[in-house]
Every structure is written in structure tokens, then in C-alpha cells.
Protein backbone atom coordinates (compact mmCIF):
# COMPACT_ATOMS: atom_id res chain seq x y z
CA UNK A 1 106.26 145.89 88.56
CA UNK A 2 103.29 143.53 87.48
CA UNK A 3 104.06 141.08 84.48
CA UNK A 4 101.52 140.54 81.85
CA UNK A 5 100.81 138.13 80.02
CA UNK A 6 99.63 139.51 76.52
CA UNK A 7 98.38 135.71 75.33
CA UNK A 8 96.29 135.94 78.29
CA UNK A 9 94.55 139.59 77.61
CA UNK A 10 94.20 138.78 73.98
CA UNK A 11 92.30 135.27 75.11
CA UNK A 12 90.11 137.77 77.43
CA UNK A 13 89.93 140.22 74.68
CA UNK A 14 88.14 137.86 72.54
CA UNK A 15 86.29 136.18 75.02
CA UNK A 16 88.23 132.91 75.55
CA UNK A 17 88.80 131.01 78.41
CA UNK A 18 92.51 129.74 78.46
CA UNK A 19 93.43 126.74 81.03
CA UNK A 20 95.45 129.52 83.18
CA UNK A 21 92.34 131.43 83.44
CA UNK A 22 89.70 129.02 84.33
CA UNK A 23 92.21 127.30 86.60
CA UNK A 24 92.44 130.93 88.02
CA UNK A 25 88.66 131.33 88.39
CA UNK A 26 88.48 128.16 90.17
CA UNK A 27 90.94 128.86 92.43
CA UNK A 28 89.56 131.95 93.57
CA UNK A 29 86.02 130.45 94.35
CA UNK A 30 87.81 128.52 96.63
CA UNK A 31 89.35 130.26 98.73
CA UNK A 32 86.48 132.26 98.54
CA UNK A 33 85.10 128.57 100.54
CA UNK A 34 82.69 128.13 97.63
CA UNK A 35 83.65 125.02 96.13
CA UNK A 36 82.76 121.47 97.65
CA UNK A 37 83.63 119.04 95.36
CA UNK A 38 85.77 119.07 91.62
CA UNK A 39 86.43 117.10 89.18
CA UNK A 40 88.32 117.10 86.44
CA UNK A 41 89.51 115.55 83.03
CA UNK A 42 92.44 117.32 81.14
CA UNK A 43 94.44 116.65 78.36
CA UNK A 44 98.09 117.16 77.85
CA UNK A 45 99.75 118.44 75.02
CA UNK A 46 101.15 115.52 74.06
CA UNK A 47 96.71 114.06 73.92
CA UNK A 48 97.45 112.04 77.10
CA UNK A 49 94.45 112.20 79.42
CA UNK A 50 94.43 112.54 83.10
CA UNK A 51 91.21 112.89 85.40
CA UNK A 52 91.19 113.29 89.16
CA UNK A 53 88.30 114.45 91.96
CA UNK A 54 88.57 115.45 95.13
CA UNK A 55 88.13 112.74 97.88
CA UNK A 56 83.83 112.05 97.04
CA UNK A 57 82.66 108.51 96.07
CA UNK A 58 83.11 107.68 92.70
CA UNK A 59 79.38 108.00 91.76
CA UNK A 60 79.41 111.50 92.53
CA UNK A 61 82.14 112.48 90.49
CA UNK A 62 80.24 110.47 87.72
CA UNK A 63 77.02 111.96 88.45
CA UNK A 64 79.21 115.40 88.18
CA UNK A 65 81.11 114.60 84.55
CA UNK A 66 77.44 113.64 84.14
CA UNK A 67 75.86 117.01 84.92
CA UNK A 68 79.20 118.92 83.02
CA UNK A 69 78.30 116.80 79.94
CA UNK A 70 74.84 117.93 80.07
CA UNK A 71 75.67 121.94 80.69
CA UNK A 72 77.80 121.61 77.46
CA UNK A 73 75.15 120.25 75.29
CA UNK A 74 72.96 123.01 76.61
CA UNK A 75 75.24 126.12 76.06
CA UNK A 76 76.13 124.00 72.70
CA UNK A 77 72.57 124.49 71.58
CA UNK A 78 71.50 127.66 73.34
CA UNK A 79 73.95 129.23 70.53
């Protein structure tokens, strides 16, 4: 029997993207052998921040959070 999570369809429903998901979505790519680099920044529940990137030098995950910055100001404005 498959478990679901109802929190989860309801996010989809409504076209959210919960951490589960996206985590999900990433993990697929790859396997899929899609993926070459990641970075990320997350925050806790508790508003503690933690960031880690696979091993790259550090001014390509800069130049990265750089790019990720600018696709949100985009899609920020694009609505």
C-alpha cells in the first residue's frame, strides 16, 4: 500500500513547491546524471541558516547564489 501525504498533494494542488518536493525534484535530476554542481542555503525552523555546495571552488558557488539571486528577481518581476 502507498502512503500519501495529503500536505504534500494539497501544496501540488495549489501550485506550491514544499522543501520535500523540490528536494525530490532535485534528486531525481540526478540520478537522472543531470546535475553538476549545487548549492544551497536553507533555513531551519528554528531561523538558523546553513549553506553547503558540492566540492567546486568557492567562486563558483558564488557566481551560482549569484545567478539564483538573479532568476528570482526575474520570475519576481515577470509576475
Amino acid at each position: 500500500m502507498k502512503t500519501v501525504d495529503f500536505l504534500e498533494k494539497k501544496a501540488e494542488k495549489n501550485g506550491e513547491v514544499t522543501v520535500k518536493s523540490l528536494i525530490e525534484h532535485l534528486l531525481l535530476a540526478i540520478n537522472r546524471d543531470e546535475i553538476e554542481s549545487v548549492v544551497y542555503v536553507a533555513k531551519s525552523k528554528n531561523g538558523e541558516l546553513d549553506m553547503g555546495c558540492n566540492n567546486m571552488p568557492q567562486t563558483e558557488a558564488i557566481g551560482l547564489l549569484e545567478c539564483g539571486k538573479q532568476l528570482i528577481f526575474e520570475d519576481m518581476y515577470e509576475g
